[in-house]
C-alpha atoms as a PDB file:
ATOM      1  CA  UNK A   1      -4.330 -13.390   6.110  1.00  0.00           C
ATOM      2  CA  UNK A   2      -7.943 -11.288   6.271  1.00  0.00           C
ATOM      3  CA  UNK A   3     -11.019 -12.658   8.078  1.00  0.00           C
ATOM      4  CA  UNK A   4     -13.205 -11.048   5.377  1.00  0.00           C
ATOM      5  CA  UNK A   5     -14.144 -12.332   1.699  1.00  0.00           C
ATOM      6  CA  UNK A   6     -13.658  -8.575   0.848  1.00  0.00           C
ATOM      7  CA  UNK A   7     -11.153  -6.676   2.951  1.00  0.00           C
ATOM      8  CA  UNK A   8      -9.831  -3.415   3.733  1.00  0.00           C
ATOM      9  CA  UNK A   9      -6.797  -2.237   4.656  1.00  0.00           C
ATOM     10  CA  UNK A  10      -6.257   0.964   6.066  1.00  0.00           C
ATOM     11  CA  UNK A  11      -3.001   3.515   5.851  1.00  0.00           C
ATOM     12  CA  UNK A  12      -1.568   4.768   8.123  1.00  0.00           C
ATOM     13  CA  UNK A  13       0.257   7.626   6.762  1.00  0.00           C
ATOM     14  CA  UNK A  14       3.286   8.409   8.928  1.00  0.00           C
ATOM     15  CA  UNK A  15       4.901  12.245   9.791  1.00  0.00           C
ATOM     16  CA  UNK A  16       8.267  13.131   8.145  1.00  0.00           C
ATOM     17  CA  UNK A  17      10.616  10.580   9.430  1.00  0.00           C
ATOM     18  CA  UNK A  18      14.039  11.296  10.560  1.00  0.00           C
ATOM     19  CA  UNK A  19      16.393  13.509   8.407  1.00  0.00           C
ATOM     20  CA  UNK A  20      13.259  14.701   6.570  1.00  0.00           C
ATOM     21  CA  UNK A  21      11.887  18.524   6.622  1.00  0.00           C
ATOM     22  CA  UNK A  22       9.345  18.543   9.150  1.00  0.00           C
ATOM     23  CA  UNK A  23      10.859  15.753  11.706  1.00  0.00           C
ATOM     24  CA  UNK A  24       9.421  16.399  15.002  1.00  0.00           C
ATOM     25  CA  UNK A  25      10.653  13.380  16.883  1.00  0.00           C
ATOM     26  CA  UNK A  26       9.646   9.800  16.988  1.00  0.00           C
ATOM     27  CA  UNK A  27       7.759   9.244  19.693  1.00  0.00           C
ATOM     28  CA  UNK A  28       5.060  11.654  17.924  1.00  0.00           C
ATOM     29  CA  UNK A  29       5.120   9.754  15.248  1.00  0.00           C
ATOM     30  CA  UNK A  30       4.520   6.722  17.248  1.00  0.00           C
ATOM     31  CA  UNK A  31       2.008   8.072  18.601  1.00  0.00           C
ATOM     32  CA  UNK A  32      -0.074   9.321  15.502  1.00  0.00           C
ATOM     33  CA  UNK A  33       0.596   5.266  14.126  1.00  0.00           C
ATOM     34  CA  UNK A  34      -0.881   4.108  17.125  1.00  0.00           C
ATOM     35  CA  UNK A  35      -3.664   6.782  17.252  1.00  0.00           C
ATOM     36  CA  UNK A  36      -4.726   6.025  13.530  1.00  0.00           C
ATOM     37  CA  UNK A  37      -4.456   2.256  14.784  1.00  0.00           C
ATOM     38  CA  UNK A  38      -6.429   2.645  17.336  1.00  0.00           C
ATOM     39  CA  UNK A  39      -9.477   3.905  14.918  1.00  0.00           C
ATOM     40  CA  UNK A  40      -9.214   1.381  11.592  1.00  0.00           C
ATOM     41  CA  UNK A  41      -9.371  -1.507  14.808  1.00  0.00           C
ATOM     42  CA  UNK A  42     -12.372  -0.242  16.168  1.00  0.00           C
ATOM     43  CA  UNK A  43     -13.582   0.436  12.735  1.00  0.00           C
ATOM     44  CA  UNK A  44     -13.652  -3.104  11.959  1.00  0.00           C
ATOM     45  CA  UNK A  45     -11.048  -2.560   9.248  1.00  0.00           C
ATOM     46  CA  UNK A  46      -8.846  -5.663   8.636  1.00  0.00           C
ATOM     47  CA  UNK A  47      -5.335  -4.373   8.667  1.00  0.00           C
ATOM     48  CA  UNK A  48      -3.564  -1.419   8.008  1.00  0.00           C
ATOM     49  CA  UNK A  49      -0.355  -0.193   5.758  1.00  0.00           C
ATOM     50  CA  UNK A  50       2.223   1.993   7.480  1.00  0.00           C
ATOM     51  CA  UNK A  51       3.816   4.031   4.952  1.00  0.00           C
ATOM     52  CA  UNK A  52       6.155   7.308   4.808  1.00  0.00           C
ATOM     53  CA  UNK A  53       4.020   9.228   2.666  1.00  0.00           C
ATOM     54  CA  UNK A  54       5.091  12.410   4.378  1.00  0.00           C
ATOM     55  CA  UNK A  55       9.144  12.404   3.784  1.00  0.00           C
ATOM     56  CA  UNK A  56       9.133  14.591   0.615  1.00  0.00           C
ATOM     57  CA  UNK A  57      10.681  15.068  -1.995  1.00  0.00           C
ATOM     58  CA  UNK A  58      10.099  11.337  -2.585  1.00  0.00           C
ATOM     59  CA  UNK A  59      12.902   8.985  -3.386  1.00  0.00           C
ATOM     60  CA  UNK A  60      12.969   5.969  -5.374  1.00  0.00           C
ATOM     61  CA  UNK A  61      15.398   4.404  -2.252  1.00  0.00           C
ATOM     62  CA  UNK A  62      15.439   5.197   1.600  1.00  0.00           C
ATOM     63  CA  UNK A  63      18.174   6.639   3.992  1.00  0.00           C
ATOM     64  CA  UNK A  64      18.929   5.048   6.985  1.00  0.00           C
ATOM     65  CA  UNK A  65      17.651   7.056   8.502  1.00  0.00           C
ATOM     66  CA  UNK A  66      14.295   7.082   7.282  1.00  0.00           C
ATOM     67  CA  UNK A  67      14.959   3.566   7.224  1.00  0.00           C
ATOM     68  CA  UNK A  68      15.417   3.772  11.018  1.00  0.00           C
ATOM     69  CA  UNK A  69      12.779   5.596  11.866  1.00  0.00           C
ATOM     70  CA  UNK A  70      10.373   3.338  10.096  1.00  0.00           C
ATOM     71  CA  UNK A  71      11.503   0.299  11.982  1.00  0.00           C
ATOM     72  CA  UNK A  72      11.352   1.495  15.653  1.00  0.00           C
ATOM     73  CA  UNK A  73       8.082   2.662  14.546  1.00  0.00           C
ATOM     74  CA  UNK A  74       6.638  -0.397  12.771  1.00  0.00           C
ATOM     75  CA  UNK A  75       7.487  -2.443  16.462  1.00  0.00           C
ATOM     76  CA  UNK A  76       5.838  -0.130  18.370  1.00  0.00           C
ATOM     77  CA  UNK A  77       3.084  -0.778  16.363  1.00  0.00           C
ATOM     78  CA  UNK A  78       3.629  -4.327  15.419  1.00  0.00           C
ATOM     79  CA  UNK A  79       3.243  -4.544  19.713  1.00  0.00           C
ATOM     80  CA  UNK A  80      -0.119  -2.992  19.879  1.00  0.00           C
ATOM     81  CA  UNK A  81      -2.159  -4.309  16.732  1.00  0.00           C
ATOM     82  CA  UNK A  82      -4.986  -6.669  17.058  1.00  0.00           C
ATOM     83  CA  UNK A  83      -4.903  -7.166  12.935  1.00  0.00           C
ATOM     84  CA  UNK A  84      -1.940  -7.540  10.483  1.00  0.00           C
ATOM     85  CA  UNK A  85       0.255  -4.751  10.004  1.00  0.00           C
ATOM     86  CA  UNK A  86       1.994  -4.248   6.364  1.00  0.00           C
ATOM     87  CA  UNK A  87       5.176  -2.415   5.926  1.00  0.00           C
ATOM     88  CA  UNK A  88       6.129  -0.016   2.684  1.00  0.00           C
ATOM     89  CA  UNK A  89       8.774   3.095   2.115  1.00  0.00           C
ATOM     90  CA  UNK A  90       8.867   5.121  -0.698  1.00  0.00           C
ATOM     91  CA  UNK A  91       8.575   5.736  -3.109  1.00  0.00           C
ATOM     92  CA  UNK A  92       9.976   1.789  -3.944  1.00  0.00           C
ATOM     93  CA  UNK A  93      12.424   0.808  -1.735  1.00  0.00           C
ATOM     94  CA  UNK A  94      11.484  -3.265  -2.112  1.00  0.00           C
ATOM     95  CA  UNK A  95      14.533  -3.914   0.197  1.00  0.00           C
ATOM     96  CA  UNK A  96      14.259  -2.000   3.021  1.00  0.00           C
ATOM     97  CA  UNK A  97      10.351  -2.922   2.937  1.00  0.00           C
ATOM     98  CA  UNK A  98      10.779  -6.491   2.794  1.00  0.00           C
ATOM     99  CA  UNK A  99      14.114  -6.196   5.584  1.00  0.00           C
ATOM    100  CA  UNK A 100      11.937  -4.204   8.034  1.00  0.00           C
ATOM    101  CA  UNK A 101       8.847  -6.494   7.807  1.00  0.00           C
ATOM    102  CA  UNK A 102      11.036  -9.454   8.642  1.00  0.00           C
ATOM    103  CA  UNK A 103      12.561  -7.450  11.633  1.00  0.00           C
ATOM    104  CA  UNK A 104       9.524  -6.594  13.155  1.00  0.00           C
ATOM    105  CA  UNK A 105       6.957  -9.523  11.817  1.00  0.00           C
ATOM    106  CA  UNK A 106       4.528  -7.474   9.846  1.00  0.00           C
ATOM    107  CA  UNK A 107       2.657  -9.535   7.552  1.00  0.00           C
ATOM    108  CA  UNK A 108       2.012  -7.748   4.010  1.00  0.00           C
ATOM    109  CA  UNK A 109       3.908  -4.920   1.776  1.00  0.00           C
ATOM    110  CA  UNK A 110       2.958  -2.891  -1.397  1.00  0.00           C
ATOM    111  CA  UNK A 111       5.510  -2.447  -4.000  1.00  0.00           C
ATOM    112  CA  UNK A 112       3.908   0.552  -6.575  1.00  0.00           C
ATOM    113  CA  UNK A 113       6.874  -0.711  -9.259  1.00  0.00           C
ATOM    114  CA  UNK A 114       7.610  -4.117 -10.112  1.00  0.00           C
ATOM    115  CA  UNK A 115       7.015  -4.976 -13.545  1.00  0.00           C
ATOM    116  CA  UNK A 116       6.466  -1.561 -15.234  1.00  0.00           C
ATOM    117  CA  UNK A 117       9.338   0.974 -16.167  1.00  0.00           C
ATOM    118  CA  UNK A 118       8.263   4.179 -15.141  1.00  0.00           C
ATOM    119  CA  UNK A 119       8.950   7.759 -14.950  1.00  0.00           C
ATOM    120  CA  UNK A 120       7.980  10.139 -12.769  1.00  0.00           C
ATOM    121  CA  UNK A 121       8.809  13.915 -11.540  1.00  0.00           C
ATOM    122  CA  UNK A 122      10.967  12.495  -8.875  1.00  0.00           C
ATOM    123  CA  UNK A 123      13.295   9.911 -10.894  1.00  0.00           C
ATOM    124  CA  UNK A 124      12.930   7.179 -13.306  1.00  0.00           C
ATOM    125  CA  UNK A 125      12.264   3.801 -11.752  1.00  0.00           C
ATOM    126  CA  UNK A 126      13.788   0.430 -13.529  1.00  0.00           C
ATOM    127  CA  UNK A 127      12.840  -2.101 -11.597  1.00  0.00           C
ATOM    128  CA  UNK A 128      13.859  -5.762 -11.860  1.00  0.00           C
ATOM    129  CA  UNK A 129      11.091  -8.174 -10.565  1.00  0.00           C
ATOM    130  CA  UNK A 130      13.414 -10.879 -10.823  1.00  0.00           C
ATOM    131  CA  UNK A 131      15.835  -9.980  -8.510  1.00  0.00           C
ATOM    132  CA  UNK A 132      12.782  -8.649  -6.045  1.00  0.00           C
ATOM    133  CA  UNK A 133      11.540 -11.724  -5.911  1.00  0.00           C
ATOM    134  CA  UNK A 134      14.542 -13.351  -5.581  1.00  0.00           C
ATOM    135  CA  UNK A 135      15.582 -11.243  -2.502  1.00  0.00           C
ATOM    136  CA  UNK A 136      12.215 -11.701  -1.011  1.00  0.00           C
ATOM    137  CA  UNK A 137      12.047 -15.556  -1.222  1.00  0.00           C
ATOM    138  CA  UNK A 138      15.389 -14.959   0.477  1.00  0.00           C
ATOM    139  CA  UNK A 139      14.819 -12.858   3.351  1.00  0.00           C
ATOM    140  CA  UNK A 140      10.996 -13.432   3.851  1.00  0.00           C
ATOM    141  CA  UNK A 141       9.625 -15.930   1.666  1.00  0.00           C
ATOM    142  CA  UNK A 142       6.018 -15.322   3.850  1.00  0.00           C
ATOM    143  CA  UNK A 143       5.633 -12.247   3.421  1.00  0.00           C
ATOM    144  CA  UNK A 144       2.479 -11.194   0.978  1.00  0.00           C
ATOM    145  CA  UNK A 145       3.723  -8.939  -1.603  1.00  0.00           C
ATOM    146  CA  UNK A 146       0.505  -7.129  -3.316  1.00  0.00           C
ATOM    147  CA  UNK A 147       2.022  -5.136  -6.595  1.00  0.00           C
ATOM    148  CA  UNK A 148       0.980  -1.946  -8.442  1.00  0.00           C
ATOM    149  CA  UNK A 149      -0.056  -2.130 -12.038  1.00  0.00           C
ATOM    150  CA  UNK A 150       0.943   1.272 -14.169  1.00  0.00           C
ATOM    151  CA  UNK A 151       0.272   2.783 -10.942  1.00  0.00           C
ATOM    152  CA  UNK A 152      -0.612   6.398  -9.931  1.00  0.00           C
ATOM    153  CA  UNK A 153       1.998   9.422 -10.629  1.00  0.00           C
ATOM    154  CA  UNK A 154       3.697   7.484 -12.638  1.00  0.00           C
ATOM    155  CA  UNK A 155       4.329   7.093 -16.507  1.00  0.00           C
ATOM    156  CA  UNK A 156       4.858   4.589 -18.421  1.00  0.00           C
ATOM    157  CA  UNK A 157       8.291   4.189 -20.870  1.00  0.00           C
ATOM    158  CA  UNK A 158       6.631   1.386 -22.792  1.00  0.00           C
ATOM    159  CA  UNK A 159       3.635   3.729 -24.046  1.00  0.00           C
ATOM    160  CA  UNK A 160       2.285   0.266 -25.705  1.00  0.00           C
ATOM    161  CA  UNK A 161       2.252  -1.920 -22.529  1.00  0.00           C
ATOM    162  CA  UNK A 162      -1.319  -2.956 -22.053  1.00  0.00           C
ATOM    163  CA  UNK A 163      -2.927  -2.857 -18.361  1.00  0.00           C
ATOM    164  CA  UNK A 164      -3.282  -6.825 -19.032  1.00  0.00           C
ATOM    165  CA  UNK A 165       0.313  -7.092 -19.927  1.00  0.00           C
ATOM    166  CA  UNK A 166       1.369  -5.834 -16.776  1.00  0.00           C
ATOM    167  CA  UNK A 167      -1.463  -7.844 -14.932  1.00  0.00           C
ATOM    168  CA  UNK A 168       0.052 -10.849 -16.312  1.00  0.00           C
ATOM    169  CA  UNK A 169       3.649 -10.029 -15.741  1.00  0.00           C
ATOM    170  CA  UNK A 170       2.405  -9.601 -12.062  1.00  0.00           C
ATOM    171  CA  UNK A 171       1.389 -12.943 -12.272  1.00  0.00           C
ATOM    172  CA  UNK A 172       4.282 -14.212 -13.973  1.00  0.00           C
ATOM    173  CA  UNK A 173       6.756 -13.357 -11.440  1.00  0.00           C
ATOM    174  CA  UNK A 174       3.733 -14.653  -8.698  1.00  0.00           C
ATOM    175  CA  UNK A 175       2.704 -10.989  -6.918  1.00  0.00           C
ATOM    176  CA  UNK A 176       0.013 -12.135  -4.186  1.00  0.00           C
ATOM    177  CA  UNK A 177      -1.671  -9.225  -5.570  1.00  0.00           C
ATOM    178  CA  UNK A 178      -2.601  -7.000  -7.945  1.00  0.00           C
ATOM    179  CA  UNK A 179      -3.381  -3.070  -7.339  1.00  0.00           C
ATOM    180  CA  UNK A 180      -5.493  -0.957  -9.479  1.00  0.00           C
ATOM    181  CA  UNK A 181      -5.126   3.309  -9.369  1.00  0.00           C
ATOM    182  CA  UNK A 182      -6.358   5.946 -10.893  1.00  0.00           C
ATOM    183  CA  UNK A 183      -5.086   8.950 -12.018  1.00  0.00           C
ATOM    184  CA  UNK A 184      -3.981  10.456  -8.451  1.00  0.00           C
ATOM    185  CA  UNK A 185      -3.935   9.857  -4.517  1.00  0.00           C
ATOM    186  CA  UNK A 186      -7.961  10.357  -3.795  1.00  0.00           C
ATOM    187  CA  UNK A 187      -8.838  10.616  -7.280  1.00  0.00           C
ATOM    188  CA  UNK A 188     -11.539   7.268  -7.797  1.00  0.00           C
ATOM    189  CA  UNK A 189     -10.438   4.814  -9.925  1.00  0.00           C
ATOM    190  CA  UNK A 190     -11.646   3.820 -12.780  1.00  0.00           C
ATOM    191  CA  UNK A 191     -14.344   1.025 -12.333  1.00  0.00           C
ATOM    192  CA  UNK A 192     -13.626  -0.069 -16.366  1.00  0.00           C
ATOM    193  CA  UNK A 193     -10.309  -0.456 -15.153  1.00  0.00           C
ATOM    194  CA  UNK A 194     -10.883  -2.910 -11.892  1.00  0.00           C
ATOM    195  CA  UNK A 195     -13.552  -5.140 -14.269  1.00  0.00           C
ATOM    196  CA  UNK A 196     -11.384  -5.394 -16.850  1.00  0.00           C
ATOM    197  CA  UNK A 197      -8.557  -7.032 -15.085  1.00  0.00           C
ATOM    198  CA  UNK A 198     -10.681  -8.924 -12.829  1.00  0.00           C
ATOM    199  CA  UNK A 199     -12.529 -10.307 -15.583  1.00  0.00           C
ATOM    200  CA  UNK A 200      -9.306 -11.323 -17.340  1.00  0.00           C
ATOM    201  CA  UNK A 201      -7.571 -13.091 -14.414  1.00  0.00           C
ATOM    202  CA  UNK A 202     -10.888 -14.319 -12.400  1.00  0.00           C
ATOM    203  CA  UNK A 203      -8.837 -16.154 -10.002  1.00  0.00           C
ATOM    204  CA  UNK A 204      -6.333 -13.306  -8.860  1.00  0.00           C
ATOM    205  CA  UNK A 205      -6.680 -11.352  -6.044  1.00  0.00           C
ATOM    206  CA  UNK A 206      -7.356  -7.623  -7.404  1.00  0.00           C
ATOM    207  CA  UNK A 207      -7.302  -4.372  -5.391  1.00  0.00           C
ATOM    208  CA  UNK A 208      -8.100  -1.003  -5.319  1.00  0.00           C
ATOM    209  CA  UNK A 209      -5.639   1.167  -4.596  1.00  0.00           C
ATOM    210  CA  UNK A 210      -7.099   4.757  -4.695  1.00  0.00           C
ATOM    211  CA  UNK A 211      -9.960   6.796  -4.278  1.00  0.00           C
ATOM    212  CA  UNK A 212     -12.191   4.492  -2.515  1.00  0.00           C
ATOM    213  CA  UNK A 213     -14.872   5.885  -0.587  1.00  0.00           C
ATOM    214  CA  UNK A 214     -18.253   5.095   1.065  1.00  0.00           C
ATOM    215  CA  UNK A 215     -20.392   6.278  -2.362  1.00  0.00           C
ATOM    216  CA  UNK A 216     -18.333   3.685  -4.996  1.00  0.00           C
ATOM    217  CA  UNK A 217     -17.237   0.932  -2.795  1.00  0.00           C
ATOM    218  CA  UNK A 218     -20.052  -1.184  -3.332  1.00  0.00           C
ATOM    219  CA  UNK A 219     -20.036  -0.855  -6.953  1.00  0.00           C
ATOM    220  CA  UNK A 220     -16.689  -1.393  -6.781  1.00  0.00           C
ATOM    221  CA  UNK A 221     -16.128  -4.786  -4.480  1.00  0.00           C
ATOM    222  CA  UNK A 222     -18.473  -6.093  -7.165  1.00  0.00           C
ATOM    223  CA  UNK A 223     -15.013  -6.892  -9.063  1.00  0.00           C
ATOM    224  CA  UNK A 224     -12.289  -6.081  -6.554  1.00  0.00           C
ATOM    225  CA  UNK A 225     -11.563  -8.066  -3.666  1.00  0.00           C
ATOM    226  CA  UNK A 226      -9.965  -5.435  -1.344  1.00  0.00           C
ATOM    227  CA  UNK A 227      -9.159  -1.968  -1.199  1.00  0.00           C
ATOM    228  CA  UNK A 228      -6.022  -0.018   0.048  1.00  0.00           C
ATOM    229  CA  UNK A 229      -7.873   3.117   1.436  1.00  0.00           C
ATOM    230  CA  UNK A 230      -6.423   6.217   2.961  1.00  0.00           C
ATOM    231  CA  UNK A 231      -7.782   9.800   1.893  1.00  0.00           C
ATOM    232  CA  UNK A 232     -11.973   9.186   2.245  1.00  0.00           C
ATOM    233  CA  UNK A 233     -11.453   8.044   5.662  1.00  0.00           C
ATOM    234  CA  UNK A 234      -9.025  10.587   7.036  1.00  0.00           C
ATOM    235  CA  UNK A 235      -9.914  14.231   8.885  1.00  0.00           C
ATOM    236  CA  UNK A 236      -6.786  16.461   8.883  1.00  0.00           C
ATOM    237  CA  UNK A 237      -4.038  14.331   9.325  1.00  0.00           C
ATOM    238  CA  UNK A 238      -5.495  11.767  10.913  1.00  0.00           C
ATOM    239  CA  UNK A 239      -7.784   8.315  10.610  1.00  0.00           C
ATOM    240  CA  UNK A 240     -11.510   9.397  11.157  1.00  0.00           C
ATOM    241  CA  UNK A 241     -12.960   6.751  13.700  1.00  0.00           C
ATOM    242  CA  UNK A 242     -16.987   7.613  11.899  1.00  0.00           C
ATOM    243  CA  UNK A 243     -15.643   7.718   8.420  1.00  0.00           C
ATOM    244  CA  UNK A 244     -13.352   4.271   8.626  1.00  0.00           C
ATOM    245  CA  UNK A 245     -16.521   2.798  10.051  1.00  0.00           C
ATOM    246  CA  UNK A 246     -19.112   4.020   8.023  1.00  0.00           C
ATOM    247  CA  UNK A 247     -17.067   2.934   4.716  1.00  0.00           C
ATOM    248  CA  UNK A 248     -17.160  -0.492   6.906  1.00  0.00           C
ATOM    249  CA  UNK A 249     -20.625  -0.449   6.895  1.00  0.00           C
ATOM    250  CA  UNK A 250     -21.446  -0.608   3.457  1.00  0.00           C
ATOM    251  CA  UNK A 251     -19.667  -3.926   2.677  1.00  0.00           C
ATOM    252  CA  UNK A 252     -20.800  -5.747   5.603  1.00  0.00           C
END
């Protein structure tokens, strides 16, 4: 799916959708997608993640409303992008993730819960992978599913689940992918971490999934083989054009 040995992908975090404090309307959120677009493109990044980051409190499952929103926006984009386009609503709605991606043809998803109960200050999540992957193979058996690990915000139930024990569940129930996180959204993640798992399951495709910026990326593609990046390269609310292609720069 990525030109590049090493990839990026870059997120493109979305306004409150639809029903959500803050709603403006959707053609500004359309146009902030296709503004942030515009810059991980030119960038030379090599696709980008639309997500609802903004519609708060979080929710383990989408309206439909949000769930709306998200796909008249995602075909708006979907029209203008030049690289592949990847599809996720929080905080781990699998369904309406994998449904919209179908809908509109995007190419990738994140899931931040698959194989790990979890617990968090917005709800307890339980998920099933079974049944996820069942419904996947059944609605979009393409699409590339890259999966959390004991992810960010979260904690876990099992307090004696090993990082490799999830890595290998991942595997298990074959995620194209496995993400790596810290302790927060910009907070760097742990390089001990990223080797760790790499070095246990050489031939899977790890990523980073927070706090990747231009001072630890090289050190860190020295184990991972792509990074999910959002906060380094952002000014305000927006994508920074210099700061998506300066963090470019240092692993071409």
């Amino acid at each position: 799916m990525f030109q590049n040995k090493k990839f990026l992908i870059g997120m493109i975090h979305l306004p409150p959708l639809l029903g959500i404090d803050g709603f403006t309307s959707i053609d500004f959120c359309i146009k902030k997608a296709l503004f942030d677009l515009e810059a991980l493109e030119k960038s030379g990044f090599d696709a980008v993640l639309l997500e609802n980051e903004n519609d708060k409190p979080h929710t383990e499952f989408s309206t439909p409303a949000q769930i709306a929103s998200m796909s008249i926006i995602a075909w708006e984009v979907m029209k203008k992008a030049k690289i592949p386009v990847g599809v996720q609503l929080l905080l781990n709605d699998w369904k309406a993730s994998f449904d919209i991606s179908k809908a509109v043809g995007a190419k990738f998803t994140r899931l931040d819960v698959f194989v790990d109960k979890t617990t968090c200050k917005w709800c307890d999540i339980i998920p099933d992978p079974k049944e996820i992957m069942e419904y996947k193979n059944k609605t979009y058996k393409e699409l590339v599913l890259f999966t959390d690990i004991q992810v960010k915000y979260k904690t876990m139930l099992d307090k004696n689940k090993t990082l490799e024990q999830s890595a290998q569940e991942c595997i298990d129930y074959k995620s194209d992918g496995i993400i790596i996180t810290g302790a927060g959204t910009g907070i760097e993640t742990p390089l001990e971490k990223i080797k760790l798992i790499k070095e246990k399951f050489p031939n899977e495709t790890i990523l980073i999934g927070a706090g990747v910026s231009k001072d630890n990326i090289q050190e860190q593609f020295k184990y991972a083989d792509g990074a999910i990046v959002g906060s380094s390269i952002k000014t305000g609310e927006n994508v920074d054009f210099k700061k998506a292609e300066e963090l470019v720069k240092k692993i071409r």
